[in-house]
N, C-alpha and C. Protein backbone atom coordinates (compact mmCIF):
# COMPACT_ATOMS: atom_id res chain seq x y z
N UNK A 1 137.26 198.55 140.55
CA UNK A 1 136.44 197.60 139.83
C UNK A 1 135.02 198.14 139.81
N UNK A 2 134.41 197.94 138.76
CA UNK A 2 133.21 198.41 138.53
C UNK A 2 131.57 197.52 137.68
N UNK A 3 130.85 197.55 138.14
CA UNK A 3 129.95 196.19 137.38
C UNK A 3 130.10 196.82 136.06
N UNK A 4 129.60 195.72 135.21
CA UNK A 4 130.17 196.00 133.73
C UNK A 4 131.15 196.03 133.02
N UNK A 5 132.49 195.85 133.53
CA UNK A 5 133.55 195.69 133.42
C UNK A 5 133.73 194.55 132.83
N UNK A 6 134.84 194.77 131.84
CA UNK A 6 135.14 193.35 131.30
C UNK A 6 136.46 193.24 131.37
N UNK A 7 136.50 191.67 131.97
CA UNK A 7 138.22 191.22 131.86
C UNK A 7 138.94 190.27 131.39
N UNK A 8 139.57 190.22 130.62
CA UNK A 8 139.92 189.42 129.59
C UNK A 8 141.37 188.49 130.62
N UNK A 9 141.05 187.42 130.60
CA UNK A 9 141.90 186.25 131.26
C UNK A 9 142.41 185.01 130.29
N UNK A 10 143.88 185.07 130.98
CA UNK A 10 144.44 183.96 129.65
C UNK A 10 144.11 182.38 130.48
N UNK A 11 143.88 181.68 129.75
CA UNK A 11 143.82 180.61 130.33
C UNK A 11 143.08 180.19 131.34
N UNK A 12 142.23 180.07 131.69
CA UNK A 12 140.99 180.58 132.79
C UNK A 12 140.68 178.89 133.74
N UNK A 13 141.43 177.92 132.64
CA UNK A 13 140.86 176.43 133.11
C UNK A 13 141.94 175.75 132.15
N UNK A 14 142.67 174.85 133.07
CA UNK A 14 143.87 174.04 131.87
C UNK A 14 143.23 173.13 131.14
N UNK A 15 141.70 172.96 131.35
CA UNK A 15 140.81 172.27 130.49
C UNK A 15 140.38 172.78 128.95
N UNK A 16 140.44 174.26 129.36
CA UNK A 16 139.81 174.75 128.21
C UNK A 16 140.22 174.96 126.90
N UNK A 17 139.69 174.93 125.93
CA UNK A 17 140.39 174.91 124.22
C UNK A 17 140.77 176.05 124.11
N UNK A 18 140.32 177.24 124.69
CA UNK A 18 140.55 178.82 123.87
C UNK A 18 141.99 179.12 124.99
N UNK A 19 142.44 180.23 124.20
CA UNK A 19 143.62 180.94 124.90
C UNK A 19 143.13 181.81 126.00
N UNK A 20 142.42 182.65 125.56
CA UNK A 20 141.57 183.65 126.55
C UNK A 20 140.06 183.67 126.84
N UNK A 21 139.47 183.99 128.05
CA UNK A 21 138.12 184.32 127.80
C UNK A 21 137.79 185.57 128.48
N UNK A 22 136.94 185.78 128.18
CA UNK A 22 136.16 187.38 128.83
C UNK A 22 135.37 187.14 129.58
N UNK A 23 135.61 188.20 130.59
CA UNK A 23 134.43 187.99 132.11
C UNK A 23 134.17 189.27 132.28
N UNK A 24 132.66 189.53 132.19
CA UNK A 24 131.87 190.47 133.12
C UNK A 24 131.70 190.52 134.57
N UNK A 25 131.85 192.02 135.27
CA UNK A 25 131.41 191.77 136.34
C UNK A 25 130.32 192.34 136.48
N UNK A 26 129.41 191.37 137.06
CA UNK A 26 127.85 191.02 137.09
C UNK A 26 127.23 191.64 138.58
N UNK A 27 128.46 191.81 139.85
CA UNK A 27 127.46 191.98 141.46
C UNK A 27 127.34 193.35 141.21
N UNK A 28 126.77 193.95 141.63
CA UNK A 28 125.77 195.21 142.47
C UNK A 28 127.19 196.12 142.70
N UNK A 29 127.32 197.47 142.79
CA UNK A 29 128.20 198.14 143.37
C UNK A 29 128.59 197.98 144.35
N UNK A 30 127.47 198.34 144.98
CA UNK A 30 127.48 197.85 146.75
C UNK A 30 128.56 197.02 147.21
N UNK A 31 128.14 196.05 147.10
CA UNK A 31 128.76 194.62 147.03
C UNK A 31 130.45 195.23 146.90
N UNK A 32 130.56 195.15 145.76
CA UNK A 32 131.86 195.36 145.30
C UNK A 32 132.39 196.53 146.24
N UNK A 33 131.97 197.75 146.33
CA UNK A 33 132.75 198.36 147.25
C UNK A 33 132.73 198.27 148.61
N UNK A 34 131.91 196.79 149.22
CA UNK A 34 132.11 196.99 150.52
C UNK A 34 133.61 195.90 150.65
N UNK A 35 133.54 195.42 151.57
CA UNK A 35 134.81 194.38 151.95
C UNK A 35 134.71 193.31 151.98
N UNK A 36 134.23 192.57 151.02
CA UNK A 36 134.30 191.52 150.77
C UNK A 36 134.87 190.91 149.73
N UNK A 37 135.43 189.87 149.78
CA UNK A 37 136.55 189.93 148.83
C UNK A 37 136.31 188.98 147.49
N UNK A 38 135.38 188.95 147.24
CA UNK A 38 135.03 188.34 145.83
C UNK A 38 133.68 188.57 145.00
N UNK A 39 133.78 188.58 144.29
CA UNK A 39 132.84 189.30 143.52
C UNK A 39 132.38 188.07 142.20
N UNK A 40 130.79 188.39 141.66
CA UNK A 40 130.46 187.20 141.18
C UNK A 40 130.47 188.25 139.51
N UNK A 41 131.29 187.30 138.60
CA UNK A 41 131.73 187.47 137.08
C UNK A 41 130.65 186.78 135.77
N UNK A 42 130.74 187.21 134.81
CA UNK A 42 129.80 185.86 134.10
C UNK A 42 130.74 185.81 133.05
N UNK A 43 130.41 185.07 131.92
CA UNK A 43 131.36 184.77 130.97
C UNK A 43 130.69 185.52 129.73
N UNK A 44 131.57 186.60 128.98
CA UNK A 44 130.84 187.03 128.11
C UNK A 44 131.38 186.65 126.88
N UNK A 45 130.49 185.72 126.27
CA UNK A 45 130.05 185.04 124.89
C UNK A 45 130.15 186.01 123.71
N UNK A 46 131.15 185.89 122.64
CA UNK A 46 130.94 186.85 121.12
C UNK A 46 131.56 186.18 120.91
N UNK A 47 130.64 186.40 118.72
CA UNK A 47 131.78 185.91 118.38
C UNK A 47 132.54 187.08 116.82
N UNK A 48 133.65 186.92 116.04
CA UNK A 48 133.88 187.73 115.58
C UNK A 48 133.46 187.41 114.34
């Protein structure tokens, strides 16, 4: 995993209207390659 990364998830909330959404990952390298086991995503917004 790498920041900047984008990951496309089906169904993300049984609330939500869309099929899929896209998530960036937003933490620091660091972070991510030490051992901790979650990492903070944002939601990336387009439209076509």
């Amino acid at each position: 995993m790498k920041r900047g990364e984008l990951y496309r998830v089906y169904k993300p909330n049984k609330r939500d209207p869309k099929e899929f959404r896209v998530f960036a990952i937003v933490s620091r390298q660091a972070l991510i390659d030490s051992q901790f086991s979650t990492v903070i995503c944002a939601p990336y917004l387009f439209s076509l």
